[in-house]
PDB file of N, CA and C in Angstrom:
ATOM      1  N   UNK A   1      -3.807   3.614  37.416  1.00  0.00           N
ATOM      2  CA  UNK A   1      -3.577   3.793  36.011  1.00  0.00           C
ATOM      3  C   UNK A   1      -4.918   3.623  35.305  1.00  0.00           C
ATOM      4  N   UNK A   2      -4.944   4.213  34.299  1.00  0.00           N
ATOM      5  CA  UNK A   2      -6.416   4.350  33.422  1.00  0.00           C
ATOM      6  C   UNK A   2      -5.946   3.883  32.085  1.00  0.00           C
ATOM      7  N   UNK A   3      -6.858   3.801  31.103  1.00  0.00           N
ATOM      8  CA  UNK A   3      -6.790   3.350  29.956  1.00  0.00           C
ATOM      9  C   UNK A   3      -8.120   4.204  29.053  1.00  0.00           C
ATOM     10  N   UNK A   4      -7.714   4.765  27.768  1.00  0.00           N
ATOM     11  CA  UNK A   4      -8.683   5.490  27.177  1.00  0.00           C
ATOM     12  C   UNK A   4      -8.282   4.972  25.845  1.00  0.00           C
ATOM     13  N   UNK A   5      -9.501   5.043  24.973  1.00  0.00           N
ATOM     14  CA  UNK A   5      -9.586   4.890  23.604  1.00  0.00           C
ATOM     15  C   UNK A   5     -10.823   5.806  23.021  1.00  0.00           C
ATOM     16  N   UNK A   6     -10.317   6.362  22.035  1.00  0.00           N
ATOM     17  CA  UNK A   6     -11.139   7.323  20.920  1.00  0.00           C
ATOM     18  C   UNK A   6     -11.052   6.737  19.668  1.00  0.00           C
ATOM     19  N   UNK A   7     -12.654   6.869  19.409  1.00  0.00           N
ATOM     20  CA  UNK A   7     -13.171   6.785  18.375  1.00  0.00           C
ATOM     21  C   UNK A   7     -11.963   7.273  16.864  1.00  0.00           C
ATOM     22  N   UNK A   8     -11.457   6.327  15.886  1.00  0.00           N
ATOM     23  CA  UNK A   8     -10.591   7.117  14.941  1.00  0.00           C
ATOM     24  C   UNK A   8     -11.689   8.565  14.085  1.00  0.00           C
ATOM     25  N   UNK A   9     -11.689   9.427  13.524  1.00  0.00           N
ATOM     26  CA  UNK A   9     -12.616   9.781  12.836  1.00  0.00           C
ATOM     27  C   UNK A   9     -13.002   9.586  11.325  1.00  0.00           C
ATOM     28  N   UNK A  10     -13.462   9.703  10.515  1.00  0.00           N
ATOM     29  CA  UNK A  10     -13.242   8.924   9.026  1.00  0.00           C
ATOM     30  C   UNK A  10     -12.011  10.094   8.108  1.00  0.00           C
ATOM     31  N   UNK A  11     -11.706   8.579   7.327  1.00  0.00           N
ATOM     32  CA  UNK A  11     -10.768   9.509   6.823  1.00  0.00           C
ATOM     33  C   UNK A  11     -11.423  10.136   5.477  1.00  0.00           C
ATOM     34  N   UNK A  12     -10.831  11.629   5.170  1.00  0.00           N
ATOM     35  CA  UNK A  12     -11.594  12.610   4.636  1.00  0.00           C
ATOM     36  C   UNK A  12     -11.569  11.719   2.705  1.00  0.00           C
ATOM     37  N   UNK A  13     -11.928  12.376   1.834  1.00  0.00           N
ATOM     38  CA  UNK A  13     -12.129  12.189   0.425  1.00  0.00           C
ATOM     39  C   UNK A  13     -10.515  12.401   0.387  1.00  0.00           C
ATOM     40  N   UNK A  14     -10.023  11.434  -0.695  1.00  0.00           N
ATOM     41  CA  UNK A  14      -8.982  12.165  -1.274  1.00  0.00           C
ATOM     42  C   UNK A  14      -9.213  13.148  -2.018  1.00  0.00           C
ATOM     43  N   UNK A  15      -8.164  14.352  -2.146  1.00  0.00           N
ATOM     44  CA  UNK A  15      -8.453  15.322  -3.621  1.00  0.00           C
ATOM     45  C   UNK A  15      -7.840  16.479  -2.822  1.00  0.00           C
ATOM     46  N   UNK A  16      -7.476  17.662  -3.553  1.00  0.00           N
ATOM     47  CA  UNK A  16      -7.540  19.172  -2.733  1.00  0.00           C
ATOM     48  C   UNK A  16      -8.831  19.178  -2.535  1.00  0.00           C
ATOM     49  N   UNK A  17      -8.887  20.107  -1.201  1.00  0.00           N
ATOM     50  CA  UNK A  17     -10.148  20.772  -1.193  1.00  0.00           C
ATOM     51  C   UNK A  17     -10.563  22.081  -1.916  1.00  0.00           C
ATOM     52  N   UNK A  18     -11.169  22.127  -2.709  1.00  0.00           N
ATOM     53  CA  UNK A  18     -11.477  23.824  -3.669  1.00  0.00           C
ATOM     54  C   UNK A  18     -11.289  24.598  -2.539  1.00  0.00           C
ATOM     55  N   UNK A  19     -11.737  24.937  -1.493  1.00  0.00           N
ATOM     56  CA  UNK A  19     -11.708  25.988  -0.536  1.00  0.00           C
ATOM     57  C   UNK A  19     -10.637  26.395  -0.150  1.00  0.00           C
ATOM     58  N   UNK A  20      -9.713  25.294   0.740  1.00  0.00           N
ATOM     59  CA  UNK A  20      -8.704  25.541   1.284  1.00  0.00           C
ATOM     60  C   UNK A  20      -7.350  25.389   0.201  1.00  0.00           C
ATOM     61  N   UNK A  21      -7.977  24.326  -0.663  1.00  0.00           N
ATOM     62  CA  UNK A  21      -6.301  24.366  -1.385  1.00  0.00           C
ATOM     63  C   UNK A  21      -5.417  23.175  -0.767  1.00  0.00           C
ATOM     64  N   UNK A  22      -6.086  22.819   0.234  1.00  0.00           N
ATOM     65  CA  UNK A  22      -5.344  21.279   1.222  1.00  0.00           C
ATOM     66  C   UNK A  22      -5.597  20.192   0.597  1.00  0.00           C
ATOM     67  N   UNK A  23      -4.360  19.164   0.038  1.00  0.00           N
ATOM     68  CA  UNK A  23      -4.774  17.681  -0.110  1.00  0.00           C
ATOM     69  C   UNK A  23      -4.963  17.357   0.811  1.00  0.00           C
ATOM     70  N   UNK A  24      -6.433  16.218   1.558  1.00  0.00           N
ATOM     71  CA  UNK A  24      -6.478  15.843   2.251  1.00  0.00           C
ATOM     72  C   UNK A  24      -6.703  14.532   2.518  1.00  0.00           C
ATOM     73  N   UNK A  25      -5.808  13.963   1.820  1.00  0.00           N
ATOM     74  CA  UNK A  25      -5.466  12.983   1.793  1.00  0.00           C
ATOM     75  C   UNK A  25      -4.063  12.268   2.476  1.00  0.00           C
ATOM     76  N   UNK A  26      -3.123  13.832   2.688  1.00  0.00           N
ATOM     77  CA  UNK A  26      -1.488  13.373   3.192  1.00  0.00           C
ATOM     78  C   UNK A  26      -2.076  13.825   4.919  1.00  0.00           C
ATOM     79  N   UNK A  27      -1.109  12.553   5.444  1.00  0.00           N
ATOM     80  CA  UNK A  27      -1.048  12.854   7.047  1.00  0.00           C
ATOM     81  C   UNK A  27      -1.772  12.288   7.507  1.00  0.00           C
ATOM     82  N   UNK A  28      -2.889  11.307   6.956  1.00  0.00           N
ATOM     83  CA  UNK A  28      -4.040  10.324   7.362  1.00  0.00           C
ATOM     84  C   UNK A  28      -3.265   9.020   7.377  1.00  0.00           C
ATOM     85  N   UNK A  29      -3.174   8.098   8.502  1.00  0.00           N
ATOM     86  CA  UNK A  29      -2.265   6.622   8.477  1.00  0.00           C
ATOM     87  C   UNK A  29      -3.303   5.872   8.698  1.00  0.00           C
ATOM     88  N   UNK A  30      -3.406   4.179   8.633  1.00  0.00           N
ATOM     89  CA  UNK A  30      -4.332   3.790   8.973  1.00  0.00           C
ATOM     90  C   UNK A  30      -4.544   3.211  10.345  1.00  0.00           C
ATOM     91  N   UNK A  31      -5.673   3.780  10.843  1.00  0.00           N
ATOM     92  CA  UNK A  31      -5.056   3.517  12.634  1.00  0.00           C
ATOM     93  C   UNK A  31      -6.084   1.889  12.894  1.00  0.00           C
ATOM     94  N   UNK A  32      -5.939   1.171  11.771  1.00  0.00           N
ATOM     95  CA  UNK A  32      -6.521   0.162  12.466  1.00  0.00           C
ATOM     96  C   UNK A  32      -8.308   0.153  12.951  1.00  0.00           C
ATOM     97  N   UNK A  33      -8.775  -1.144  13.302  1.00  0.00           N
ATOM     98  CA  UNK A  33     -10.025  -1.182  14.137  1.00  0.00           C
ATOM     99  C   UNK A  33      -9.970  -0.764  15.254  1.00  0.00           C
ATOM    100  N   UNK A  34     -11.568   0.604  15.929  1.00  0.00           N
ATOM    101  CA  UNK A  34     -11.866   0.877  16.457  1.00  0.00           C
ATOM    102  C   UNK A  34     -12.023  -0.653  17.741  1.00  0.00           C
ATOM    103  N   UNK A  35     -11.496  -0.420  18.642  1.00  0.00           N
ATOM    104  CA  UNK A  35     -11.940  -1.747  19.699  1.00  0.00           C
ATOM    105  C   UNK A  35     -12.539  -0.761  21.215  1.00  0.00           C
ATOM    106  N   UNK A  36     -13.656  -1.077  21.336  1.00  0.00           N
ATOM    107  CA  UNK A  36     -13.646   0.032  22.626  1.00  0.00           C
ATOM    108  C   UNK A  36     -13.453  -1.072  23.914  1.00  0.00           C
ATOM    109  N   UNK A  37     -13.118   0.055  24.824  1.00  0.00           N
ATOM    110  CA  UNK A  37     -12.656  -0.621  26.346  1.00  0.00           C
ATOM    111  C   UNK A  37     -13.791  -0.258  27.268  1.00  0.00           C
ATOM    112  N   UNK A  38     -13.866  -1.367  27.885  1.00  0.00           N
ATOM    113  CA  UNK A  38     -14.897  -0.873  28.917  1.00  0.00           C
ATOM    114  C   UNK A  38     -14.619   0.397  29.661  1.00  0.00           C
ATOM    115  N   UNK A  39     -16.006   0.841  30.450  1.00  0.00           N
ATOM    116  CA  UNK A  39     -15.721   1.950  30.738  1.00  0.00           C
ATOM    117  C   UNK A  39     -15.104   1.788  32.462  1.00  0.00           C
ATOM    118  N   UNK A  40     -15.057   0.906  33.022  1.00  0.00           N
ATOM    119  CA  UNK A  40     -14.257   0.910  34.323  1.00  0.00           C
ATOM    120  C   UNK A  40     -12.410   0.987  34.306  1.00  0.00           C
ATOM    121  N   UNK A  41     -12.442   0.758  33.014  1.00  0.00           N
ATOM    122  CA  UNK A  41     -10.566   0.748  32.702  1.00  0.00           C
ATOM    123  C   UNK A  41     -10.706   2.867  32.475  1.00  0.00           C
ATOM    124  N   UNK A  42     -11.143   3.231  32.288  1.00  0.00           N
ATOM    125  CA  UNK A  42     -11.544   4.753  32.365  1.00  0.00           C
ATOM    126  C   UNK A  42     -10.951   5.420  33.436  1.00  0.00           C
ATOM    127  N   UNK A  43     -10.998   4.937  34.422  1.00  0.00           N
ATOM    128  CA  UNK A  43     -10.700   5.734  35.658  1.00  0.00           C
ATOM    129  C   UNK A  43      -9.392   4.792  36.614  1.00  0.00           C
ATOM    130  N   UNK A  44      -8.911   5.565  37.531  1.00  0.00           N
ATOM    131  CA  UNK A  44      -7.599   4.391  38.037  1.00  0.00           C
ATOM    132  C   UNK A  44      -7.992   3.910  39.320  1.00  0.00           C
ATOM    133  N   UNK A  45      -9.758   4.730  40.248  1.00  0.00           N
ATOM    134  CA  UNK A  45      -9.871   4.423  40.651  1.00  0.00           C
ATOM    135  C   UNK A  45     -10.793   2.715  40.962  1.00  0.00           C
ATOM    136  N   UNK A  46     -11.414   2.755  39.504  1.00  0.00           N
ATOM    137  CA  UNK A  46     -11.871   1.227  39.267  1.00  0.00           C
ATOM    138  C   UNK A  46     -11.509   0.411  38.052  1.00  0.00           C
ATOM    139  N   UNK A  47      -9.896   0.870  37.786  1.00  0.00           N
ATOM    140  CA  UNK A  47      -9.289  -0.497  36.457  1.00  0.00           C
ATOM    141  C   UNK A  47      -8.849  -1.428  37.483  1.00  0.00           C
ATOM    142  N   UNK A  48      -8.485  -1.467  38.404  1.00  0.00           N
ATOM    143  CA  UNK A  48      -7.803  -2.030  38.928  1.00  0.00           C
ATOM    144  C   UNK A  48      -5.984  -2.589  38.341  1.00  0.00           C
ATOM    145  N   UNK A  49      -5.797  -1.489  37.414  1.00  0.00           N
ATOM    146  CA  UNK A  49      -4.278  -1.554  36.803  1.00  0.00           C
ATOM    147  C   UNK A  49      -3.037  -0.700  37.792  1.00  0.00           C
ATOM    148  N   UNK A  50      -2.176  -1.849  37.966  1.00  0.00           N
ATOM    149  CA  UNK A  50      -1.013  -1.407  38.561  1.00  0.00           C
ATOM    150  C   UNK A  50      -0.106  -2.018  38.012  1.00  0.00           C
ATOM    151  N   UNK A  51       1.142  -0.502  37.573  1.00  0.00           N
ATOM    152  CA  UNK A  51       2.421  -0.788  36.854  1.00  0.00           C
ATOM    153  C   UNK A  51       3.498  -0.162  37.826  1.00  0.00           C
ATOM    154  N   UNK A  52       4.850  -1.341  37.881  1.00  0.00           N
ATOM    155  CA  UNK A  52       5.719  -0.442  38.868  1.00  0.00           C
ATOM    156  C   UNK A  52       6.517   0.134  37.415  1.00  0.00           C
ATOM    157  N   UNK A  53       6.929   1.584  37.448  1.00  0.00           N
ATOM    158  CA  UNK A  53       7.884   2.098  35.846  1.00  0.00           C
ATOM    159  C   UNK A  53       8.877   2.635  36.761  1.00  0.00           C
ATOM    160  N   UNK A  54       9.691   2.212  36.089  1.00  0.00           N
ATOM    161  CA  UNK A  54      11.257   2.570  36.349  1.00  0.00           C
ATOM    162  C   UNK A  54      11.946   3.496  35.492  1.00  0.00           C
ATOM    163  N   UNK A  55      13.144   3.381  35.381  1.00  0.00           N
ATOM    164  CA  UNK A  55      14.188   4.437  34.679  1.00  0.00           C
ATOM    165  C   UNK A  55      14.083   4.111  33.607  1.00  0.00           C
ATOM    166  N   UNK A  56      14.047   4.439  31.797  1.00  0.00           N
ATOM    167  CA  UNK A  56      14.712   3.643  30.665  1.00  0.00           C
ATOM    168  C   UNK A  56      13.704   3.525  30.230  1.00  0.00           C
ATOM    169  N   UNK A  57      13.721   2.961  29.022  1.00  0.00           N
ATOM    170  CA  UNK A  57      12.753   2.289  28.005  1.00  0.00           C
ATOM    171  C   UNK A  57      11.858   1.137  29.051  1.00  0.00           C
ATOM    172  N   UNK A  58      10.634   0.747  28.871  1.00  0.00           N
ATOM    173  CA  UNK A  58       9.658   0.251  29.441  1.00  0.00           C
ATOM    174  C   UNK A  58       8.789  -0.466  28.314  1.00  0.00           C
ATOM    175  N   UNK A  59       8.100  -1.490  28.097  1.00  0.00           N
ATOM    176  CA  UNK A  59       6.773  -1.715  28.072  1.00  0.00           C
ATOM    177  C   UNK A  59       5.928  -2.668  28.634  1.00  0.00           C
ATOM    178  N   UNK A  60       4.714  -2.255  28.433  1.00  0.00           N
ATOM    179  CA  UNK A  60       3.323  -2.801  29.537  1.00  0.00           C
ATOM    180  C   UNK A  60       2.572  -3.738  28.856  1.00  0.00           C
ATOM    181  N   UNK A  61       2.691  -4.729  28.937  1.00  0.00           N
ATOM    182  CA  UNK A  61       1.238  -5.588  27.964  1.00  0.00           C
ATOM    183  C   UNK A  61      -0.040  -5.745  29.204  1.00  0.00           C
ATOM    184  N   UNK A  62      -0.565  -4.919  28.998  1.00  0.00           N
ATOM    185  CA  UNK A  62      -1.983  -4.758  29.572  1.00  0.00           C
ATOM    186  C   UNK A  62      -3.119  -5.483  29.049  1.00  0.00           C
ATOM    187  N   UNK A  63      -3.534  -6.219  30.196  1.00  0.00           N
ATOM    188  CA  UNK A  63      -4.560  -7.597  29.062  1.00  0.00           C
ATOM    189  C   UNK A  63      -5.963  -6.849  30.137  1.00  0.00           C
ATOM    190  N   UNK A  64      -6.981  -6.751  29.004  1.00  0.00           N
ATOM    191  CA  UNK A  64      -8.447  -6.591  29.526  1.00  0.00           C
ATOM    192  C   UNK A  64      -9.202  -7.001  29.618  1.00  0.00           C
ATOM    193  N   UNK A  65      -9.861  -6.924  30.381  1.00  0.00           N
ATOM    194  CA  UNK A  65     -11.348  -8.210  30.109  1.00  0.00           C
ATOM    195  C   UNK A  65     -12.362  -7.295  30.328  1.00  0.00           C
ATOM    196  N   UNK A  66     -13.423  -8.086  29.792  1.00  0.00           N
ATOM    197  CA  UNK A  66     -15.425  -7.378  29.604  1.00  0.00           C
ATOM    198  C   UNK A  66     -15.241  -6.930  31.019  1.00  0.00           C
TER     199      UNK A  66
END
């Protein structure tokens, strides 16, 4: 199993844009602080993360370290 995180990108000006005619301001949520993960959780061959998933609703609390 791997683990990835992206950069959020900024959120744009409020207002229409003259060009397009788009408020761009709707559809932007706030996603919180950027936290990056090391880069060995990247790949599944060196996170060393193993989940057994079964049938049904599931969740994982995945704890990371440096």
């Amino acid at each position: 199993m791997s683990v990835e995180t992206f950069q959020p990108q900024p959120r744009p000006e409020s207002g229409v844009d003259p060009q397009t005619g788009i408020d761009n301001s709707i559809g932007w949520e706030d996603t919180g602080p950027y936290v990056p993960i090391p880069k060995r959780y990247g790949s599944p061959k060196t996170s060393g993360i193993e989940c057994t998933i079964k049938p049904g609703e599931q969740t994982f609390d995945i704890r990371l370290s440096r």
